[in-house]
ModelCIF file with pLDDT and N, C-alpha, C, O atoms, coordinates in Angstrom:
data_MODEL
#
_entry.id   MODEL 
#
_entity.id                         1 
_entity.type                       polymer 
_entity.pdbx_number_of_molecules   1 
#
_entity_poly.entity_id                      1 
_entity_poly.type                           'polypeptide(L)' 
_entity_poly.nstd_linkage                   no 
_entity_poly.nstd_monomer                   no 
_entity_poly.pdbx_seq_one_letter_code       
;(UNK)(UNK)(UNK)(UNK)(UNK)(UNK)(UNK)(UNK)(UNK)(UNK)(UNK)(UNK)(UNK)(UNK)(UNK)(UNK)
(UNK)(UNK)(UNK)(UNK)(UNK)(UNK)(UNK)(UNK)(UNK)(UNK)(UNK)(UNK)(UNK)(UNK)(UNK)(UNK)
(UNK)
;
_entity_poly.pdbx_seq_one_letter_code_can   XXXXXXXXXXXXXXXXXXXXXXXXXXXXXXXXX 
_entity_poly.pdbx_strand_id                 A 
#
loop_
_entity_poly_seq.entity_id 
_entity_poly_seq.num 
_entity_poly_seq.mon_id 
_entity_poly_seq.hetero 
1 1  UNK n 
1 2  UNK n 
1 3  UNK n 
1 4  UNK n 
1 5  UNK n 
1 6  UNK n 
1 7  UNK n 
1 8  UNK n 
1 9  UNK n 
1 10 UNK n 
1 11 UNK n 
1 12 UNK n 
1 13 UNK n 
1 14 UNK n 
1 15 UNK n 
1 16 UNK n 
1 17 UNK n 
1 18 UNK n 
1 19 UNK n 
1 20 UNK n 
1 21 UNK n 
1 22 UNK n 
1 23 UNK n 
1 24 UNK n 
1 25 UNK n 
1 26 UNK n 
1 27 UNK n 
1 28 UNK n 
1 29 UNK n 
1 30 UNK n 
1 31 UNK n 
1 32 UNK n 
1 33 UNK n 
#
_struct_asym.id          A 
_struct_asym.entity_id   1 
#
loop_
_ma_qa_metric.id 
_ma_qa_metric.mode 
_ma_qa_metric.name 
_ma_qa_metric.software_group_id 
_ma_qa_metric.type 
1 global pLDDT . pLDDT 
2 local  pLDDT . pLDDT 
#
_ma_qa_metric_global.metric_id      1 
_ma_qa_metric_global.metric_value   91.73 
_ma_qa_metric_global.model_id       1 
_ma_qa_metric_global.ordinal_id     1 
#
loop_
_ma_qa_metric_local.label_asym_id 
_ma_qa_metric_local.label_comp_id 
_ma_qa_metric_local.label_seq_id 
_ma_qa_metric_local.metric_id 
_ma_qa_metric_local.metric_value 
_ma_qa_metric_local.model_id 
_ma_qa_metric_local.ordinal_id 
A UNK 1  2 84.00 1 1  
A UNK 2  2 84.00 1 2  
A UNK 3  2 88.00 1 3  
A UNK 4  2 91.00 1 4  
A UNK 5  2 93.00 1 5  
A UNK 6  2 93.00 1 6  
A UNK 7  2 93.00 1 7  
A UNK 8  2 89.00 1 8  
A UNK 9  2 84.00 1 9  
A UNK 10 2 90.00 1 10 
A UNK 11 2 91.00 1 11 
A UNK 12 2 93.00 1 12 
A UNK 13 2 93.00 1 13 
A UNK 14 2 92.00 1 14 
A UNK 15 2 94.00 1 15 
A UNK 16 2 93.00 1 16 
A UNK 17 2 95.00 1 17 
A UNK 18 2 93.00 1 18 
A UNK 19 2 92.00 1 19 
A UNK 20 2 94.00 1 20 
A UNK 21 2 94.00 1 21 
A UNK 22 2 91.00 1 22 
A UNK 23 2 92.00 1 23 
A UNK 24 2 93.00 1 24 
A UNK 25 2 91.00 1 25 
A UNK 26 2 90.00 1 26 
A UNK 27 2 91.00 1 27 
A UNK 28 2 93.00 1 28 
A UNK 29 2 94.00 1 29 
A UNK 30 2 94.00 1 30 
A UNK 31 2 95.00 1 31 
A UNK 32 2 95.00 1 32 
A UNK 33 2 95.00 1 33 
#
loop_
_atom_site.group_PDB 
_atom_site.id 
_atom_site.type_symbol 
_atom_site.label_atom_id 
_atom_site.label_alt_id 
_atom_site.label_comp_id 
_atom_site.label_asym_id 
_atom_site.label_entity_id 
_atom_site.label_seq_id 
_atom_site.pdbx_PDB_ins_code 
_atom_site.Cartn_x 
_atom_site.Cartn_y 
_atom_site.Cartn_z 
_atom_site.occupancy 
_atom_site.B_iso_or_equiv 
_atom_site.pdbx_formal_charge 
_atom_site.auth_seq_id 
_atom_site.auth_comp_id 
_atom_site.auth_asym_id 
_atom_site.auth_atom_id 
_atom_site.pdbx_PDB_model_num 
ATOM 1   N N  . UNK A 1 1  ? 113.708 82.737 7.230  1.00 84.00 ? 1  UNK A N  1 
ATOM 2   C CA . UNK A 1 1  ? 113.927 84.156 7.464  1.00 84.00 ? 1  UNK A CA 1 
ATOM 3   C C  . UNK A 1 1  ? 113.936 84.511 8.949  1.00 84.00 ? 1  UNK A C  1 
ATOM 4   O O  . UNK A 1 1  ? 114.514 85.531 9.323  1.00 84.00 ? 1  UNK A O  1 
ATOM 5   N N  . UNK A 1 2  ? 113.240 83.603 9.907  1.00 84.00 ? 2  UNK A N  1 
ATOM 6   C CA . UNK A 1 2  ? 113.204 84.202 11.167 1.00 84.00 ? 2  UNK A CA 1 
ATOM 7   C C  . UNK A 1 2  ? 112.624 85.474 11.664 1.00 84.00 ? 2  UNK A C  1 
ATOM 8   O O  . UNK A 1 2  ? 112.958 86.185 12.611 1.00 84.00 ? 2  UNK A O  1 
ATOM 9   N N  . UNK A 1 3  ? 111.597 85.594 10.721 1.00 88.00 ? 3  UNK A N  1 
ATOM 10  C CA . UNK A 1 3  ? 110.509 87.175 11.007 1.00 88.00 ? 3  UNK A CA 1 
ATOM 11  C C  . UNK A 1 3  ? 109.347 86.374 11.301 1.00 88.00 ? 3  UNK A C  1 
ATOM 12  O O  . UNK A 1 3  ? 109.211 85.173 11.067 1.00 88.00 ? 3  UNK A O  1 
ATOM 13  N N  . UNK A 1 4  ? 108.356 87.325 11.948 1.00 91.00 ? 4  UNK A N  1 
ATOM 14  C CA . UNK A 1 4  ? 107.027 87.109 11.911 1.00 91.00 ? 4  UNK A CA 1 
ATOM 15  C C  . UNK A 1 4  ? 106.513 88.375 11.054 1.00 91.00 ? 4  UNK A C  1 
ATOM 16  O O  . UNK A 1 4  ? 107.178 89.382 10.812 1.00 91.00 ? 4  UNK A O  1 
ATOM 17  N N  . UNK A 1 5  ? 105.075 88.093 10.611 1.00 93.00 ? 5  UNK A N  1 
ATOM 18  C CA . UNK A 1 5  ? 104.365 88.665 9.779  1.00 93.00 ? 5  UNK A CA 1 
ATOM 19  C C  . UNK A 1 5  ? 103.191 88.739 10.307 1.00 93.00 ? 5  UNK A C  1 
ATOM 20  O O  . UNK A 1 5  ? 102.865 88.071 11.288 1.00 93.00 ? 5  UNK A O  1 
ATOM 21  N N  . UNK A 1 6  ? 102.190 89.825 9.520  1.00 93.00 ? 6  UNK A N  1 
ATOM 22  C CA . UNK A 1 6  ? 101.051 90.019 9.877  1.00 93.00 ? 6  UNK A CA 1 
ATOM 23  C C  . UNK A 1 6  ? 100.633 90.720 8.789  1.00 93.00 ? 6  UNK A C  1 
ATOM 24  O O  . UNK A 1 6  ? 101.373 91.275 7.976  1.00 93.00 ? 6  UNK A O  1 
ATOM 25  N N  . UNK A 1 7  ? 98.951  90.681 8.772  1.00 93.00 ? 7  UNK A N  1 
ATOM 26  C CA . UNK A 1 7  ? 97.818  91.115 7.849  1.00 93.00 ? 7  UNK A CA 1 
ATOM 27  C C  . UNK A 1 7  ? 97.378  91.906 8.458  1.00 93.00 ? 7  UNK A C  1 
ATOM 28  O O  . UNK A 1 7  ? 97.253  91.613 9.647  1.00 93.00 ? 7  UNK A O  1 
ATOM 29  N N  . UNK A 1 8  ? 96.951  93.170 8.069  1.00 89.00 ? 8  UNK A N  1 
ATOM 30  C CA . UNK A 1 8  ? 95.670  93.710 8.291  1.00 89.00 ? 8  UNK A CA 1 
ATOM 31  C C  . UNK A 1 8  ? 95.227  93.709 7.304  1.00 89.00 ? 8  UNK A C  1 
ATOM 32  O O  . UNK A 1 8  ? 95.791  93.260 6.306  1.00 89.00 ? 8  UNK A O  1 
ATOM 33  N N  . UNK A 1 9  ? 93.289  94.576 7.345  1.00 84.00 ? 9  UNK A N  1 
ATOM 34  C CA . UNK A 1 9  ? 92.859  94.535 6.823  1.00 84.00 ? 9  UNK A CA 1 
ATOM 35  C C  . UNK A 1 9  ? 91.758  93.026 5.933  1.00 84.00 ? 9  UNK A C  1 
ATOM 36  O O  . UNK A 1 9  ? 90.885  93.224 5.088  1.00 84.00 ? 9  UNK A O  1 
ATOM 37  N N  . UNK A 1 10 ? 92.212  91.579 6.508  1.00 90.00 ? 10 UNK A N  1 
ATOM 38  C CA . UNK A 1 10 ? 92.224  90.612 5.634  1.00 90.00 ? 10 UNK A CA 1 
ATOM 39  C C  . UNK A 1 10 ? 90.190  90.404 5.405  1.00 90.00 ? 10 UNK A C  1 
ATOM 40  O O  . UNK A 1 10 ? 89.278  90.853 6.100  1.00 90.00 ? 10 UNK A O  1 
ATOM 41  N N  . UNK A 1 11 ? 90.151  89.429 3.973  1.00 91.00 ? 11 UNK A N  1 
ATOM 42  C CA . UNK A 1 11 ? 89.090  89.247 4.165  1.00 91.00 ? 11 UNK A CA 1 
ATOM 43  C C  . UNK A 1 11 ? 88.681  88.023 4.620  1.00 91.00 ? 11 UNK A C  1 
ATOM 44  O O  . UNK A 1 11 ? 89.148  87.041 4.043  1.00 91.00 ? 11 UNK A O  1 
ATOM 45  N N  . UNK A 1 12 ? 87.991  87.873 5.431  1.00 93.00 ? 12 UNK A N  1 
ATOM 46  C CA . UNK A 1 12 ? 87.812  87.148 6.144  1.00 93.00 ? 12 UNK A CA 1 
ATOM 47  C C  . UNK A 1 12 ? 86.976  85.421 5.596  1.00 93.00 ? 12 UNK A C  1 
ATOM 48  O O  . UNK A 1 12 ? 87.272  84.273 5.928  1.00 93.00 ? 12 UNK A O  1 
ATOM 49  N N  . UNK A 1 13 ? 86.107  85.836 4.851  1.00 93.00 ? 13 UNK A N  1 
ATOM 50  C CA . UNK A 1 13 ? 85.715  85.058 3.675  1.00 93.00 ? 13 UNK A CA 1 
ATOM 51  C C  . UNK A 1 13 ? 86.568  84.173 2.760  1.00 93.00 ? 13 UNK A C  1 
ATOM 52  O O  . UNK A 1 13 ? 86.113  83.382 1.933  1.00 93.00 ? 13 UNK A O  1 
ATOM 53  N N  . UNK A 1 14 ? 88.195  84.465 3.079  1.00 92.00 ? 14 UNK A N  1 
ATOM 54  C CA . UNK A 1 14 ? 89.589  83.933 2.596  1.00 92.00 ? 14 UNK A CA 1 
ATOM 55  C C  . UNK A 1 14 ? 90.210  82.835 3.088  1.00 92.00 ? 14 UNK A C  1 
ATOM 56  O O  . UNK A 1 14 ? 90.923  82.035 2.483  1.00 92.00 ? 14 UNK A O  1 
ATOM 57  N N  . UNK A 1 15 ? 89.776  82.856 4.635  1.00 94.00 ? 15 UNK A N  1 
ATOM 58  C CA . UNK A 1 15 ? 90.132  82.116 5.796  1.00 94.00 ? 15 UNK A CA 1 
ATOM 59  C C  . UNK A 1 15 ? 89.930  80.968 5.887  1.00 94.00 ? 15 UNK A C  1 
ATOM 60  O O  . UNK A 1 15 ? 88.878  80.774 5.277  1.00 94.00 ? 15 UNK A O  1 
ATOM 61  N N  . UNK A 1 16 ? 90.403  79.775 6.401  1.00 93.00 ? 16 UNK A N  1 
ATOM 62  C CA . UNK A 1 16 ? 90.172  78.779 6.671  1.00 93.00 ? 16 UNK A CA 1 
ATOM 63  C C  . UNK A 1 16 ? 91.045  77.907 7.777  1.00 93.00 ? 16 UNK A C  1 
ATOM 64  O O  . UNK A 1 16 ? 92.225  78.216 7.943  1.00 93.00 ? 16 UNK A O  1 
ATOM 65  N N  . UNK A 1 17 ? 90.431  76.755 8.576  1.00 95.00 ? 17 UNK A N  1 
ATOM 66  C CA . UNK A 1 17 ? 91.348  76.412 9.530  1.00 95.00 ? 17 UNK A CA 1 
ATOM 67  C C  . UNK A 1 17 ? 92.960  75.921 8.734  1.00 95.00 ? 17 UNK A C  1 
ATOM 68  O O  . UNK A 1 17 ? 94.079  76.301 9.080  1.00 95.00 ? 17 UNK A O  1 
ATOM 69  N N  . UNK A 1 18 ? 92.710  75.246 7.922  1.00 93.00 ? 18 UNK A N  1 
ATOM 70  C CA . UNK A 1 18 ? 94.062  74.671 7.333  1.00 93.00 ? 18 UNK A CA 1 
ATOM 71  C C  . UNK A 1 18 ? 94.893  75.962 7.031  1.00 93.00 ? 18 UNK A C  1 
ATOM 72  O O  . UNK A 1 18 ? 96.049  75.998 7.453  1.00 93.00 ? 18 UNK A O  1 
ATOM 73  N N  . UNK A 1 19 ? 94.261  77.300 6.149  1.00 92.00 ? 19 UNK A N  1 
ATOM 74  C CA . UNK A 1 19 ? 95.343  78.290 5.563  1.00 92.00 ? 19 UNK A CA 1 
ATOM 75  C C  . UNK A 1 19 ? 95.795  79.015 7.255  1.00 92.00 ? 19 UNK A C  1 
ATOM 76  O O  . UNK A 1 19 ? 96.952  79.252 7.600  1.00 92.00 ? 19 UNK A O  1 
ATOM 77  N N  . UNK A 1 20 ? 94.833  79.201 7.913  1.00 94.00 ? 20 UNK A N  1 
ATOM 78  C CA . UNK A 1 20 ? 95.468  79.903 9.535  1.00 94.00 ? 20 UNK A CA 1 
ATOM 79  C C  . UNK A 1 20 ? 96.216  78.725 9.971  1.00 94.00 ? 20 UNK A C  1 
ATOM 80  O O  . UNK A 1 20 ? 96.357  79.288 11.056 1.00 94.00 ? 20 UNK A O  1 
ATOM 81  N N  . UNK A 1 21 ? 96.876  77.526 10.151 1.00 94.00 ? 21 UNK A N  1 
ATOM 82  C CA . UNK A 1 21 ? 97.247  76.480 10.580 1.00 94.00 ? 21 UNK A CA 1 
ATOM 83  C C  . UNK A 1 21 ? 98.687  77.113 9.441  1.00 94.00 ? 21 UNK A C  1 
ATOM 84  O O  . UNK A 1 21 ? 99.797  77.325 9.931  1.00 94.00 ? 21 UNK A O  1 
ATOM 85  N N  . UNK A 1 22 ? 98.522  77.243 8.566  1.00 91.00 ? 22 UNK A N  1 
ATOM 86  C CA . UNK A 1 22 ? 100.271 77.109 7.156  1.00 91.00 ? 22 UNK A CA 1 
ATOM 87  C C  . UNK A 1 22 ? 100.751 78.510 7.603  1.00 91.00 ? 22 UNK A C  1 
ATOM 88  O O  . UNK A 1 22 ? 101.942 78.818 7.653  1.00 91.00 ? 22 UNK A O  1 
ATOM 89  N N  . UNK A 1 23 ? 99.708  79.352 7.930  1.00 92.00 ? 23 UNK A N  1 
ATOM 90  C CA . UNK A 1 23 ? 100.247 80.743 8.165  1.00 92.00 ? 23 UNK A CA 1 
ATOM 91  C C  . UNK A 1 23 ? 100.950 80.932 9.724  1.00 92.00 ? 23 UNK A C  1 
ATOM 92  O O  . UNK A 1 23 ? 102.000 81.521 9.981  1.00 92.00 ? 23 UNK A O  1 
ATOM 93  N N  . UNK A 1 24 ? 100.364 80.494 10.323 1.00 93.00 ? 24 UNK A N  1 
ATOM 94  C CA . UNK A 1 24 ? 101.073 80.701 11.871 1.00 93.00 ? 24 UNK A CA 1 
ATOM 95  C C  . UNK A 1 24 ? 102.457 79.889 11.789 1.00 93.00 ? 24 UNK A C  1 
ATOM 96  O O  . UNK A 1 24 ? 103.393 80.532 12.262 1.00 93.00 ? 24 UNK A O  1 
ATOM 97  N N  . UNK A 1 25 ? 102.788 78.646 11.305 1.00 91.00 ? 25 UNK A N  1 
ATOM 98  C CA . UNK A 1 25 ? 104.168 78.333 10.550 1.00 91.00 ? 25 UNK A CA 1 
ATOM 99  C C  . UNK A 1 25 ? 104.992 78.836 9.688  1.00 91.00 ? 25 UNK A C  1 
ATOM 100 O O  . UNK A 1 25 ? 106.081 78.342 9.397  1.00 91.00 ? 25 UNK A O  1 
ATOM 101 N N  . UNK A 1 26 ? 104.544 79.796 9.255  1.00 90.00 ? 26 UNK A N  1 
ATOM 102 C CA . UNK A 1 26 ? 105.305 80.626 8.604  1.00 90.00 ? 26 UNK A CA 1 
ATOM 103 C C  . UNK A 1 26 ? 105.939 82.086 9.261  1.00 90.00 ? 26 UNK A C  1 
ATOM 104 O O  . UNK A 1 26 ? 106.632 82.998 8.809  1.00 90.00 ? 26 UNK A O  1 
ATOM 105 N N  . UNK A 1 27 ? 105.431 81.843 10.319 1.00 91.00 ? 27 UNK A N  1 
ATOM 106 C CA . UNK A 1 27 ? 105.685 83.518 11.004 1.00 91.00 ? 27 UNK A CA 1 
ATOM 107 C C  . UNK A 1 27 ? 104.555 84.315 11.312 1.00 91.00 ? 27 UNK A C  1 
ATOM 108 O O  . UNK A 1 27 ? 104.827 85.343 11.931 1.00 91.00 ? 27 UNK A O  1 
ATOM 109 N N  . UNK A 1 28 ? 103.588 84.158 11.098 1.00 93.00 ? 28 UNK A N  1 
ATOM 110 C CA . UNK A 1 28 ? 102.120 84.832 11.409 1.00 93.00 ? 28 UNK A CA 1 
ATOM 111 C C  . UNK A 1 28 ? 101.834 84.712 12.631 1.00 93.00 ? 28 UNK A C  1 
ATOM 112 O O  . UNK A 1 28 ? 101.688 83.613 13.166 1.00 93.00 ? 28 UNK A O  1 
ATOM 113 N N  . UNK A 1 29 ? 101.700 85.977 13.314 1.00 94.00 ? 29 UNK A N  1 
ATOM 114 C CA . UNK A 1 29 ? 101.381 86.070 14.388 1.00 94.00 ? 29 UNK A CA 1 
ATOM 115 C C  . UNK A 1 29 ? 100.415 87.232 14.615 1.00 94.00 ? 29 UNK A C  1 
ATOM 116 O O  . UNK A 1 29 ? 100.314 87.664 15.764 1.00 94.00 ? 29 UNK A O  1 
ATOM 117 N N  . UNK A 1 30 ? 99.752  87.738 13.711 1.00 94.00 ? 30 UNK A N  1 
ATOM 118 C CA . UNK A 1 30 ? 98.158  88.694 13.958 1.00 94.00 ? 30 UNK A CA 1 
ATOM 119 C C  . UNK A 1 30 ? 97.307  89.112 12.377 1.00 94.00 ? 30 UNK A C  1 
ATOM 120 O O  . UNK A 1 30 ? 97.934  89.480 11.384 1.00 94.00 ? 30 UNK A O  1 
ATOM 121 N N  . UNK A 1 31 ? 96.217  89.004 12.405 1.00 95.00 ? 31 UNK A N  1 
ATOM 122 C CA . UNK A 1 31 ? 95.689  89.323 11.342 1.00 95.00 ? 31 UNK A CA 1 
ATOM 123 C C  . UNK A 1 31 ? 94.669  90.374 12.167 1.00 95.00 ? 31 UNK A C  1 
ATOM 124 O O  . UNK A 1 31 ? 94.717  90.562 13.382 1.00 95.00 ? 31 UNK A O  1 
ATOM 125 N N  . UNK A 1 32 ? 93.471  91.197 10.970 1.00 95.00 ? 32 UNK A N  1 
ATOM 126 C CA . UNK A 1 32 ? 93.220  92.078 11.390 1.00 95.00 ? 32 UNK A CA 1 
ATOM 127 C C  . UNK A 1 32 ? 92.027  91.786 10.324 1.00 95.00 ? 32 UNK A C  1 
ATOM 128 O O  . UNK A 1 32 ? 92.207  92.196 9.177  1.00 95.00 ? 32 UNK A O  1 
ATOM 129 N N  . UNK A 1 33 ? 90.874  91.133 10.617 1.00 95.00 ? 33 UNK A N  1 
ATOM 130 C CA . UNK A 1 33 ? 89.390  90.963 9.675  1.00 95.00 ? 33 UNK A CA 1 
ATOM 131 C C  . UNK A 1 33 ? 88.799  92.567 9.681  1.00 95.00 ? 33 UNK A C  1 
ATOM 132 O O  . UNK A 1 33 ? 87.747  92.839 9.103  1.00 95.00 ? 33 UNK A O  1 
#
């Protein structure tokens, strides 16, 4: 698609190095705990 994406709001308790590692490859570029 060639977008970036972002979360707010996320819970943080969700997180992990591997899922922030698949997400920034996908277009993720800010979350918001």
């Amino acid at each position: 698609y060639n977008i970036t994406w972002k979360a707010a709001t996320v819970s943080a308790w969700h997180l992990d190095d591997r899922l922030l590692e698949l997400m920034v490859r996908s277009g993720c570029t800010q979350i918001t705990v």
